[in-house]
C-alpha atoms as a PDB file:
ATOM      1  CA  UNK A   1      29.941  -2.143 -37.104  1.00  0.00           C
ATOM      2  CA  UNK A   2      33.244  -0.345 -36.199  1.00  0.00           C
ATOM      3  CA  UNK A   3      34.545   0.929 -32.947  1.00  0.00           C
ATOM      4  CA  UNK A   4      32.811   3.746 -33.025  1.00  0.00           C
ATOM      5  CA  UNK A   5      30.049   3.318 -34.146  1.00  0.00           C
ATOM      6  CA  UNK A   6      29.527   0.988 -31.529  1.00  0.00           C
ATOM      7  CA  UNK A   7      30.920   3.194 -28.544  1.00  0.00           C
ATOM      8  CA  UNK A   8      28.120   5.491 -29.770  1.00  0.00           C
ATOM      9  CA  UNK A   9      25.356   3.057 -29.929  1.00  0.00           C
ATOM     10  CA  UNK A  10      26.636   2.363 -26.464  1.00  0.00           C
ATOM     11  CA  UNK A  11      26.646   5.377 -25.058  1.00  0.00           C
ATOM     12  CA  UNK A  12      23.061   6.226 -26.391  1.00  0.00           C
ATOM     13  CA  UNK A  13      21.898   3.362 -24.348  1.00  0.00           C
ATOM     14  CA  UNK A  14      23.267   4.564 -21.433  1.00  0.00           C
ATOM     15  CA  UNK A  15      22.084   7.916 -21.748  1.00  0.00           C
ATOM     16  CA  UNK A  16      18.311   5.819 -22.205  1.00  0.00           C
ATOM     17  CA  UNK A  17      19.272   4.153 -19.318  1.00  0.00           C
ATOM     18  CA  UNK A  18      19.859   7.664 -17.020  1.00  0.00           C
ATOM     19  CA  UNK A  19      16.997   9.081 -18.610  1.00  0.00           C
ATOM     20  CA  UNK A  20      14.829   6.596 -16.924  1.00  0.00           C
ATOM     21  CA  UNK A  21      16.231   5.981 -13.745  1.00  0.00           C
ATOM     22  CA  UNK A  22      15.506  10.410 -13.742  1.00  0.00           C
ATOM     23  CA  UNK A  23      12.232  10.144 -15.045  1.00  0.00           C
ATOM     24  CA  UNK A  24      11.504   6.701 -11.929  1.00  0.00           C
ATOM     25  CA  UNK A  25      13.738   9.314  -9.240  1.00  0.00           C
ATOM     26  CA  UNK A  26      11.250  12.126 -10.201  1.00  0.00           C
ATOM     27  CA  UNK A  27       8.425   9.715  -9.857  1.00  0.00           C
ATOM     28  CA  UNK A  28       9.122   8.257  -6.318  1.00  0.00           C
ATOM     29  CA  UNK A  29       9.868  11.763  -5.282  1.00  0.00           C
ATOM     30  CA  UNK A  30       6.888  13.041  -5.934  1.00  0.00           C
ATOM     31  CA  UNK A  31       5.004   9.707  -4.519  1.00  0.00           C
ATOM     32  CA  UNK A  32       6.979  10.552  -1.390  1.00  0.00           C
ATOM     33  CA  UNK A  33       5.522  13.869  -0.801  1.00  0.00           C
ATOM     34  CA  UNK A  34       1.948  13.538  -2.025  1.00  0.00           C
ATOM     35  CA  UNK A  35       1.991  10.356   0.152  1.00  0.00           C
ATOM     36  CA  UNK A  36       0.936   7.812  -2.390  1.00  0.00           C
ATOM     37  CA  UNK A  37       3.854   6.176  -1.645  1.00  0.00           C
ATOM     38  CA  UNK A  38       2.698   5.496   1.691  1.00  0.00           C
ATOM     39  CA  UNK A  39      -0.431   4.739   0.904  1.00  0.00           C
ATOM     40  CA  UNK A  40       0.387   1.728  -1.353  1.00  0.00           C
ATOM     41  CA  UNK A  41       2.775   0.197   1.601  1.00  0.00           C
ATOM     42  CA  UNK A  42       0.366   0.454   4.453  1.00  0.00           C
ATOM     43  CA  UNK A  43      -1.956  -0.972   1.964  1.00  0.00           C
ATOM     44  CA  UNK A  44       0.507  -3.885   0.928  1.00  0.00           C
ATOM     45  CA  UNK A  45       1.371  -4.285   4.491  1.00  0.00           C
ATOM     46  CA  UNK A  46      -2.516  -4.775   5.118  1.00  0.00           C
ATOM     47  CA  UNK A  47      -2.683  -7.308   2.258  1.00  0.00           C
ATOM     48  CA  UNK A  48       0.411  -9.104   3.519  1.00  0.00           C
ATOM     49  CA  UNK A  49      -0.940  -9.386   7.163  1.00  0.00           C
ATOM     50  CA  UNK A  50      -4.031 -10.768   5.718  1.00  0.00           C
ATOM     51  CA  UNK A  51      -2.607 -13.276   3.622  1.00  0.00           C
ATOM     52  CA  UNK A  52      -0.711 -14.527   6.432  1.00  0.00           C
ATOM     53  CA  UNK A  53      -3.214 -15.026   8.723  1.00  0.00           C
ATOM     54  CA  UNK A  54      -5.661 -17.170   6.205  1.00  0.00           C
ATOM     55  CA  UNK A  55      -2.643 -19.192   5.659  1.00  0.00           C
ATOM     56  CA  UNK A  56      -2.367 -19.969   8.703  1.00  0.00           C
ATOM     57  CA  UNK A  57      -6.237 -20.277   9.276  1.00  0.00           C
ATOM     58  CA  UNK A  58      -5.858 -22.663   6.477  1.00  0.00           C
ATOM     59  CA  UNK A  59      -3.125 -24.680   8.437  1.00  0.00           C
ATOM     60  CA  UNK A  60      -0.107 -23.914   6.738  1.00  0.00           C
ATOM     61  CA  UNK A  61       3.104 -23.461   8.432  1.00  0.00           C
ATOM     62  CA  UNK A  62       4.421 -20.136  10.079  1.00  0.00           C
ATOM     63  CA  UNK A  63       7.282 -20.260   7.316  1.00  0.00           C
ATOM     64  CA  UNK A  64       5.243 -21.344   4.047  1.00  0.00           C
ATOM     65  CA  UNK A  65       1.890 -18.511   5.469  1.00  0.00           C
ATOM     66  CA  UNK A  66       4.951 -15.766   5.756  1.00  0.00           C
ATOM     67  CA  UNK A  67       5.680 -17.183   1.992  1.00  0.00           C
ATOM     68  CA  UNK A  68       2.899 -16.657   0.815  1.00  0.00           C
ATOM     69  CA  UNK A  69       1.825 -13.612   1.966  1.00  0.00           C
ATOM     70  CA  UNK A  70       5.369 -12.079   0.634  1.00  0.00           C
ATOM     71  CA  UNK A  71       4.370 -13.307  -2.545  1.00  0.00           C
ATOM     72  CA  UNK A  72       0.769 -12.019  -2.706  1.00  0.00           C
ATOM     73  CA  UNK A  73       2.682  -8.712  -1.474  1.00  0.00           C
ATOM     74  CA  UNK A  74       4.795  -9.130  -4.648  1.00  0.00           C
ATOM     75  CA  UNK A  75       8.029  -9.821  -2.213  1.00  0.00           C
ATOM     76  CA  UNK A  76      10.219 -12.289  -3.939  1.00  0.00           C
ATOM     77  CA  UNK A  77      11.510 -14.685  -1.401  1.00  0.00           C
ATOM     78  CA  UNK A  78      13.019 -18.695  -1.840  1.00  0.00           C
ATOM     79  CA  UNK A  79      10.081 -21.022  -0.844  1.00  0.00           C
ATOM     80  CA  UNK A  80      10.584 -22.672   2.358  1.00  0.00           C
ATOM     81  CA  UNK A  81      10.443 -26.017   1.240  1.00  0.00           C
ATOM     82  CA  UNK A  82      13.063 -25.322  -1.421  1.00  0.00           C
ATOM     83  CA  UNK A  83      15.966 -24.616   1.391  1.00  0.00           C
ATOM     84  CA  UNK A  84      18.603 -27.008   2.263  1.00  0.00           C
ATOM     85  CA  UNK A  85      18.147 -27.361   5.653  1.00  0.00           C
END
């Protein structure tokens, strides 16, 4: 492959690349104002809280029940037994 052919593969993937961060933009937009967008946080939120709260029904710590309830959330956070404290 020569130089150019290369600097066009390239910019054909980058033009990919804008075409779906337009297509995601339109998307959230439109979640915005229809209020689905909404929707699925206050229903994550609700999730979350429950999580938490069985965790700590379940006698887990404050720190490893807030874990855990990120995680069921699909929030990626480091564990709190894996910190150097």
């Amino acid at each position: 492959m020569n130089k150019t052919e290369f600097m066009n593969q390239y910019a054909e993937k980058i033009q990919e690349l804008v075409n779906q961060d337009s297509v995601r933009n339109e998307t959230v937009k439109r979640e915005i104002e229809d209020g689905t967008a909404a929707t699925a946080v206050d229903n994550g939120t609700t999730i979350a809280a429950y999580q938490y709260q069985q965790s700590l029904s379940a006698g887990f710590s404050d720190d490893q029940a807030f874990f855990m309830a990120c995680k069921n959330a699909g929030i990626e956070i480091e564990a709190p037994y894996s910190q150097q404290r």
